[in-house]
PDB file of N, CA and C in Angstrom:
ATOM      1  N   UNK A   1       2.721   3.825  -9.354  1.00  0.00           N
ATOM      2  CA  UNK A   1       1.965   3.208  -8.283  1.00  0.00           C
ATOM      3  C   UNK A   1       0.586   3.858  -8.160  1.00  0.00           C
ATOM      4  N   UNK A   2      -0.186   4.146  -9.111  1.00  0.00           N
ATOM      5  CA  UNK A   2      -1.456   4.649  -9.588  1.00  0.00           C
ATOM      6  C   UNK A   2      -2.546   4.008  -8.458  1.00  0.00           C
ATOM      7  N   UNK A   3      -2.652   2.308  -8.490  1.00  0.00           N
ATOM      8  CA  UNK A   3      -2.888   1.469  -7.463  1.00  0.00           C
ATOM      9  C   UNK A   3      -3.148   1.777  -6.263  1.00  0.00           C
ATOM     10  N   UNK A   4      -1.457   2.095  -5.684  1.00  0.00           N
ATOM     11  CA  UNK A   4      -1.615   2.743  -4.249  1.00  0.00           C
ATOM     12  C   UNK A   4      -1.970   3.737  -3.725  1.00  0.00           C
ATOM     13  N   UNK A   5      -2.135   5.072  -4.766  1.00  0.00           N
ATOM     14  CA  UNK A   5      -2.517   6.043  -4.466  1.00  0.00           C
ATOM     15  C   UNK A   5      -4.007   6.392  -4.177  1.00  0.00           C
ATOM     16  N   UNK A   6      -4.651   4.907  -5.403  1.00  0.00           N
ATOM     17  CA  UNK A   6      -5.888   4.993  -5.744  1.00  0.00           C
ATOM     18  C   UNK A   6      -6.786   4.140  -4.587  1.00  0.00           C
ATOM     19  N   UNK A   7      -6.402   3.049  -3.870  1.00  0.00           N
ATOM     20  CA  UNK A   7      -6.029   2.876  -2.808  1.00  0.00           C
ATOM     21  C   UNK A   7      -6.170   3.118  -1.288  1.00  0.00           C
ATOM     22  N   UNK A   8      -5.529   4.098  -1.224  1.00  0.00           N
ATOM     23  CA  UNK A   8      -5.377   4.984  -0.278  1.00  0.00           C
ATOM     24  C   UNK A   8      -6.586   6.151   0.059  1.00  0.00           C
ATOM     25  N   UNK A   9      -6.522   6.661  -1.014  1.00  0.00           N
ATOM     26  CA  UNK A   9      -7.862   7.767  -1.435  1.00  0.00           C
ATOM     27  C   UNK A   9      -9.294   6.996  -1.250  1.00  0.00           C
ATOM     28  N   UNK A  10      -9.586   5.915  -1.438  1.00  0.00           N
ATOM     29  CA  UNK A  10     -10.686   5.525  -1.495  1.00  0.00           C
ATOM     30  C   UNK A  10     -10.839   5.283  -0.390  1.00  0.00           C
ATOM     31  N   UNK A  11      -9.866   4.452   0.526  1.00  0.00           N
ATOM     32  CA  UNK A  11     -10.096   4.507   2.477  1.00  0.00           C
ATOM     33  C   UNK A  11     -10.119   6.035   2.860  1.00  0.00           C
ATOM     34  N   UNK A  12      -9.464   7.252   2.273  1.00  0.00           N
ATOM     35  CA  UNK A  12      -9.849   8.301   3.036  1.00  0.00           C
ATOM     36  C   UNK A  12      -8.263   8.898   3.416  1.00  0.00           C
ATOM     37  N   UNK A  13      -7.487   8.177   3.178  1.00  0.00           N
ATOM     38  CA  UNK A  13      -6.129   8.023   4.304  1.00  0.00           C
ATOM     39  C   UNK A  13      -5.430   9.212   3.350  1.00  0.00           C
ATOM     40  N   UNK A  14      -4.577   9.610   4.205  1.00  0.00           N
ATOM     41  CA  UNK A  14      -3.282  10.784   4.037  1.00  0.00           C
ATOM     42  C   UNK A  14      -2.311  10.072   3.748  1.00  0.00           C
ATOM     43  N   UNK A  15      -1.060  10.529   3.368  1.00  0.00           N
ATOM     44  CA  UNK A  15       0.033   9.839   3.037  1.00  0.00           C
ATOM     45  C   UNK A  15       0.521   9.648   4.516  1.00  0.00           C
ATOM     46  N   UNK A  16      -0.069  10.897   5.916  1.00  0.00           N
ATOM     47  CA  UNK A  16       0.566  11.229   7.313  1.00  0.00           C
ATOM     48  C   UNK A  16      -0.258  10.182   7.740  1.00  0.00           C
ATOM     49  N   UNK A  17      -1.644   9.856   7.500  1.00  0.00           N
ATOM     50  CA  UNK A  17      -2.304   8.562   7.961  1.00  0.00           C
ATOM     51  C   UNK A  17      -1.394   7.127   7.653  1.00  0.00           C
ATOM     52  N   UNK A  18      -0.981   7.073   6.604  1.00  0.00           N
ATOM     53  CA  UNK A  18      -0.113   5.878   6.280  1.00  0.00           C
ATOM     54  C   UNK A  18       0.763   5.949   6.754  1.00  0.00           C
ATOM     55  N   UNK A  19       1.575   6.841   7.139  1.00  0.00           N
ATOM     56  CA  UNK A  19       2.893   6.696   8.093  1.00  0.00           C
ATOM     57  C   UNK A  19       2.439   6.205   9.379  1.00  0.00           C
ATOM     58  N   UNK A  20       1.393   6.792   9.811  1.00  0.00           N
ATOM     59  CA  UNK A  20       1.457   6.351  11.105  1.00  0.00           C
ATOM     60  C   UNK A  20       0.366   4.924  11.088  1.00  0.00           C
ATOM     61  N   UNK A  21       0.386   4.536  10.111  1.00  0.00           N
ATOM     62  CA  UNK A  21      -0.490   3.259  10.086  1.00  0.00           C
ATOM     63  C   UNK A  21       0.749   1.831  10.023  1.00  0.00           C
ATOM     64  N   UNK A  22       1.892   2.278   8.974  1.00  0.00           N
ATOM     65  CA  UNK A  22       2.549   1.401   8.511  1.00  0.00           C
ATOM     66  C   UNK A  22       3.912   2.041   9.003  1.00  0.00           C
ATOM     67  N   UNK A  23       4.377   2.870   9.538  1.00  0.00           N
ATOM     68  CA  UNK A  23       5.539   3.105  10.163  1.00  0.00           C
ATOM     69  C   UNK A  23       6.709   3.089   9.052  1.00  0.00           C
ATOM     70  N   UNK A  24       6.364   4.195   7.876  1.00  0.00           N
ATOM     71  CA  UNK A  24       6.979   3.847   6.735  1.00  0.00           C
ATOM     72  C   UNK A  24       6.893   5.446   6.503  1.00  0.00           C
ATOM     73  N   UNK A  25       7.941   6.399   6.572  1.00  0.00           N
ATOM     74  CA  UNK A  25       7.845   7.814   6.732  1.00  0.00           C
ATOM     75  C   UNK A  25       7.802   8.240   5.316  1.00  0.00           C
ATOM     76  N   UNK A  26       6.160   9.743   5.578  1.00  0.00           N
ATOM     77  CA  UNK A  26       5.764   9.976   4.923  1.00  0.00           C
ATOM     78  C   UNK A  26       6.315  10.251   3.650  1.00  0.00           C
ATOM     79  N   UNK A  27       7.663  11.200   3.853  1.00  0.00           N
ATOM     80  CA  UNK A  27       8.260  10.878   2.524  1.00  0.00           C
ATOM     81  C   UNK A  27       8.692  10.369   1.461  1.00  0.00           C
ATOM     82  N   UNK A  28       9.116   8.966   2.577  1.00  0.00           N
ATOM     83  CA  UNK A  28       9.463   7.958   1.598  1.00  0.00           C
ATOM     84  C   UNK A  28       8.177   7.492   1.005  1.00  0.00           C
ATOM     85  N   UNK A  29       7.404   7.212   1.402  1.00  0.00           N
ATOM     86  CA  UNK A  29       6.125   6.888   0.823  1.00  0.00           C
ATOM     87  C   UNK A  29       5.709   7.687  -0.456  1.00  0.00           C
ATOM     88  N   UNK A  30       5.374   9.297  -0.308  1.00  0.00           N
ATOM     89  CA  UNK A  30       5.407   9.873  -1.463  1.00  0.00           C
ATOM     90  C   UNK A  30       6.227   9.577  -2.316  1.00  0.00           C
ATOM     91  N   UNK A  31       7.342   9.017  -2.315  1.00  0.00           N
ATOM     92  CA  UNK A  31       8.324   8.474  -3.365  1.00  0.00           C
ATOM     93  C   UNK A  31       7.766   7.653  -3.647  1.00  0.00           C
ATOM     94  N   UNK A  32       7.236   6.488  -2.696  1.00  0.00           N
ATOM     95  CA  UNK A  32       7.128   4.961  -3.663  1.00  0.00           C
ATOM     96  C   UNK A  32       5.317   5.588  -4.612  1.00  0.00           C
ATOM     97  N   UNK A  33       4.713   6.289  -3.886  1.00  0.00           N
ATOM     98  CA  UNK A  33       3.816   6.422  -4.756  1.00  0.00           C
ATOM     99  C   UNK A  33       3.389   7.304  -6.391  1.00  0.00           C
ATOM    100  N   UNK A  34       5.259   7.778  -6.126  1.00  0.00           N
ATOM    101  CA  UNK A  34       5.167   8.719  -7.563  1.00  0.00           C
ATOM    102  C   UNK A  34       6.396   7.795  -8.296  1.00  0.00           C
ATOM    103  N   UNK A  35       6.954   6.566  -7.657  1.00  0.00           N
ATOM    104  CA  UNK A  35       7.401   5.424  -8.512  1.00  0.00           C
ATOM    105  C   UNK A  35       9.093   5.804  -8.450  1.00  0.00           C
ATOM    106  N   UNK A  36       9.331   7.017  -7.150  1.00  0.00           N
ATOM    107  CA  UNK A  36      10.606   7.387  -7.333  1.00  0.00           C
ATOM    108  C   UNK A  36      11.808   6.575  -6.625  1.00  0.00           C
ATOM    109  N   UNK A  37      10.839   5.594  -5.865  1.00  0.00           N
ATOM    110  CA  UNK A  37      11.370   4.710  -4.604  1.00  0.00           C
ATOM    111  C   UNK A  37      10.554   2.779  -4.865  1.00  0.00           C
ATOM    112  N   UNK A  38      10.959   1.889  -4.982  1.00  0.00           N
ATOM    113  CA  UNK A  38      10.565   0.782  -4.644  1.00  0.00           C
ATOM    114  C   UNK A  38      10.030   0.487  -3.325  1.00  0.00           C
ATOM    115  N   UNK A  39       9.047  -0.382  -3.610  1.00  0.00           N
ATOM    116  CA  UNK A  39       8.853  -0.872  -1.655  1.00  0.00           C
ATOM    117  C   UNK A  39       9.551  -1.962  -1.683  1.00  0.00           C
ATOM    118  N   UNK A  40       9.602  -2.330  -0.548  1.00  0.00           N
ATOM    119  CA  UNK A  40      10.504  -3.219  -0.164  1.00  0.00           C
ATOM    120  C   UNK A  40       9.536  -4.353   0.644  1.00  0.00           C
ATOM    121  N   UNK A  41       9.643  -5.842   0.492  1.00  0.00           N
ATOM    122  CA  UNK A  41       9.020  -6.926   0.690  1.00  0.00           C
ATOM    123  C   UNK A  41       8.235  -6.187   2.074  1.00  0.00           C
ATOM    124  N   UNK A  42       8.661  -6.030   3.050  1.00  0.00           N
ATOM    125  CA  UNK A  42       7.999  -5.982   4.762  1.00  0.00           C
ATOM    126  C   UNK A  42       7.166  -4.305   4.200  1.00  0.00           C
ATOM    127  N   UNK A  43       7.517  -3.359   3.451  1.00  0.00           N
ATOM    128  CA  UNK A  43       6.180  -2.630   3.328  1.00  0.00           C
ATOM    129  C   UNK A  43       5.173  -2.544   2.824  1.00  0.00           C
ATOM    130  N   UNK A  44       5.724  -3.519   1.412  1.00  0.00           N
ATOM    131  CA  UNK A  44       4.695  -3.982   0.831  1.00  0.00           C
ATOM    132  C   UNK A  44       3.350  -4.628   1.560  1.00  0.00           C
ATOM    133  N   UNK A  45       4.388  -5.509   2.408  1.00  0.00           N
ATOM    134  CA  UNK A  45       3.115  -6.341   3.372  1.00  0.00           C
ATOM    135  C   UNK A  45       2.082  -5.513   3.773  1.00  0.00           C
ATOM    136  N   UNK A  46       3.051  -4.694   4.992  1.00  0.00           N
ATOM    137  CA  UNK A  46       2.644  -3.837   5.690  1.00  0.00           C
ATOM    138  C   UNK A  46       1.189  -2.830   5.330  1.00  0.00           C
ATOM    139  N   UNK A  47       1.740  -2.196   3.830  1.00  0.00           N
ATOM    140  CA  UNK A  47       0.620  -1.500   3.041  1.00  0.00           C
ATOM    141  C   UNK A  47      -0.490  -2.243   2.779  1.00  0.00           C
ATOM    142  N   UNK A  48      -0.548  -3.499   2.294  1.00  0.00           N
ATOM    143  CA  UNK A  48      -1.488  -4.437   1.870  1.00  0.00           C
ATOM    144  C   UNK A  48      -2.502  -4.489   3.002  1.00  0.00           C
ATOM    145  N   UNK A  49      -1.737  -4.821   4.335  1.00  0.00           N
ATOM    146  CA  UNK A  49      -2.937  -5.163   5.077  1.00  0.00           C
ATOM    147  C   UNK A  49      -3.934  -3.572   5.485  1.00  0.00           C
ATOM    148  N   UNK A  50      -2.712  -2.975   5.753  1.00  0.00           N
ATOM    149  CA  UNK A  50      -3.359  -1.465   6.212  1.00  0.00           C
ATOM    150  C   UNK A  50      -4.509  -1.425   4.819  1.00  0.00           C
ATOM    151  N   UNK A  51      -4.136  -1.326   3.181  1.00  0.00           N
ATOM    152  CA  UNK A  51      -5.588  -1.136   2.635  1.00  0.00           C
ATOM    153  C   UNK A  51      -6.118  -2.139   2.150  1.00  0.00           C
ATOM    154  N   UNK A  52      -6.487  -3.260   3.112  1.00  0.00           N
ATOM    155  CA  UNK A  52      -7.076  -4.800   2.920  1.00  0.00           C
ATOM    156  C   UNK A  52      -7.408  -4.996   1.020  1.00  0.00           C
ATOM    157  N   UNK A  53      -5.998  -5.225   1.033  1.00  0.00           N
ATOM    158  CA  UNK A  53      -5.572  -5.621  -0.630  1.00  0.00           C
ATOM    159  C   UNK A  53      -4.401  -6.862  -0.476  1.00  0.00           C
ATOM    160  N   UNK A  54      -4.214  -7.114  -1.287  1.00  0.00           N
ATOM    161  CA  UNK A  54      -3.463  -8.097  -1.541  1.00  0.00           C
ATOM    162  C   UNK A  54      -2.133  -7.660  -1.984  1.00  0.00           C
ATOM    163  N   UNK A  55      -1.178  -8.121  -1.818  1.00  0.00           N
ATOM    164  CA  UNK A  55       0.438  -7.571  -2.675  1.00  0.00           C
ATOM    165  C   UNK A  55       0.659  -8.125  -3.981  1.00  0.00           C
ATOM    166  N   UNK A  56      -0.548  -9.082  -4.593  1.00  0.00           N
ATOM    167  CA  UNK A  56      -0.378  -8.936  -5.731  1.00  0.00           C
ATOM    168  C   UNK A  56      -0.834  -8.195  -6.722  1.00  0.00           C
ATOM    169  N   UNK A  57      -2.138  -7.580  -6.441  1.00  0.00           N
ATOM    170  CA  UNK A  57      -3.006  -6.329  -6.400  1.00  0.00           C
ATOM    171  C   UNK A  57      -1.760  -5.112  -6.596  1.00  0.00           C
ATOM    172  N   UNK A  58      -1.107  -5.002  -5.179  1.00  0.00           N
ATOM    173  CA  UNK A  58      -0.390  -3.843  -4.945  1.00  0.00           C
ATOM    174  C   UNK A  58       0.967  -3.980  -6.756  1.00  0.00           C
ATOM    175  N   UNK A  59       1.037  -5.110  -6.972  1.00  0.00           N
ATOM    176  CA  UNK A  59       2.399  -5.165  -7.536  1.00  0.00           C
ATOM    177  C   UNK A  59       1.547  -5.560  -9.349  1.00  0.00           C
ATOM    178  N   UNK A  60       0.227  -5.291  -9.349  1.00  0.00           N
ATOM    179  CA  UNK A  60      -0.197  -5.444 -10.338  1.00  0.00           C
ATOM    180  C   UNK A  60      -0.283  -6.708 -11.005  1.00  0.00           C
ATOM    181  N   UNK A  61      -0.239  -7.478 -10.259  1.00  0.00           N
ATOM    182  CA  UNK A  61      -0.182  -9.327 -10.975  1.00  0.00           C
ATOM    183  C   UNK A  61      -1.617  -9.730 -11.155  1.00  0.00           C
ATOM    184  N   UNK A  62      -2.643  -8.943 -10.456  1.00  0.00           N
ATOM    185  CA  UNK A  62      -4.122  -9.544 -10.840  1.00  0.00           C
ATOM    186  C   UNK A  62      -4.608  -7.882 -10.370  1.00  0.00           C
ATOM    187  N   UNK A  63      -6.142  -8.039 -10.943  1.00  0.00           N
ATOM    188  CA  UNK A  63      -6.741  -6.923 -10.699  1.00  0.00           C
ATOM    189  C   UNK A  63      -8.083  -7.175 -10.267  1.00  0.00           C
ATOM    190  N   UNK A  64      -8.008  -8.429  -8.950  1.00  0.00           N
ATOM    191  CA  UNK A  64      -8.879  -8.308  -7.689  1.00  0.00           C
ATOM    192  C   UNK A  64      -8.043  -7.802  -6.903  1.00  0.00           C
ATOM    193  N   UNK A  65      -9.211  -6.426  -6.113  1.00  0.00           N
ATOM    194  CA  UNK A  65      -8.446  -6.312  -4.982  1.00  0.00           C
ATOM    195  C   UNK A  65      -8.922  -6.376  -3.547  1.00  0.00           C
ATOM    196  N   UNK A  66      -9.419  -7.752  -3.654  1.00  0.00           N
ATOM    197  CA  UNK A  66      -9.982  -8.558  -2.497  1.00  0.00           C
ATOM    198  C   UNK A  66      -8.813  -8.877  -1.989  1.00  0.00           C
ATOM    199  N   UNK A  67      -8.695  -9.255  -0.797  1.00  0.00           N
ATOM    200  CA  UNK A  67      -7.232  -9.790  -0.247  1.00  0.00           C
ATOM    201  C   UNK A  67      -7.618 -11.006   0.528  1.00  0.00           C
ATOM    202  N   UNK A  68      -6.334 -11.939  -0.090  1.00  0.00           N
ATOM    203  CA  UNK A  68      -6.746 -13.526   0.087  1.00  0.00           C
ATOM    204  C   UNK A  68      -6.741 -13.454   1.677  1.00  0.00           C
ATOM    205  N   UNK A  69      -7.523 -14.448   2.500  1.00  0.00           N
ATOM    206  CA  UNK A  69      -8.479 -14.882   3.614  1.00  0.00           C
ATOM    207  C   UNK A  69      -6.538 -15.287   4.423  1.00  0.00           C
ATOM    208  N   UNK A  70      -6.149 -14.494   5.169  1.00  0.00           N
ATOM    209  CA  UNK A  70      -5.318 -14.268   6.468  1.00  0.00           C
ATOM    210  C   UNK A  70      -5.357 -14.955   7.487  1.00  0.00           C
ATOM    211  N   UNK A  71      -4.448 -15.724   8.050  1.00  0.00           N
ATOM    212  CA  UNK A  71      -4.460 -16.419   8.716  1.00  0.00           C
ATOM    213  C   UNK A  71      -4.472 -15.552  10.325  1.00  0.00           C
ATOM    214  N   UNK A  72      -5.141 -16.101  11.100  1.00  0.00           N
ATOM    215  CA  UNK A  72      -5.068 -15.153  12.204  1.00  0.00           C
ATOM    216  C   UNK A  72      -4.040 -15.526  13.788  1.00  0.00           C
TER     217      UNK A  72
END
């Protein structure tokens, strides 16, 4: 998950910033970002919007990582 890490770092964010952004504890997170853990559909989301990317971005299916226009 090179992506998410890379990601993350470029907003500035902690793995402790992402927990408390996405309510997805820090540990487990360090897992999904060293590939030791899967995300699961609702964190995936979750992550996407927190680093205004897309989940196909996140899951490597394209490499814009503009995130398609959200319905509000």
């Amino acid at each position: 998950m090179s992506r998410l890490r890379a990601l993350r770092k470029e907003k500035g964010y902690t793995q402790i910033k992402m927990q408390l952004l996405t309510g997805i504890d820090q540990s487990d997170y360090s897992k999904i970002e060293n590939g030791k853990r899967y995300l699961t559909f609702e964190q995936c989301q979750k992550i996407a919007v927190v680093l205004d990317t897309s989940m196909d971005y996140l899951a490597g299916l394209t490499d814009e990582k503009k995130p398609y226009p959200r319905k509000k």
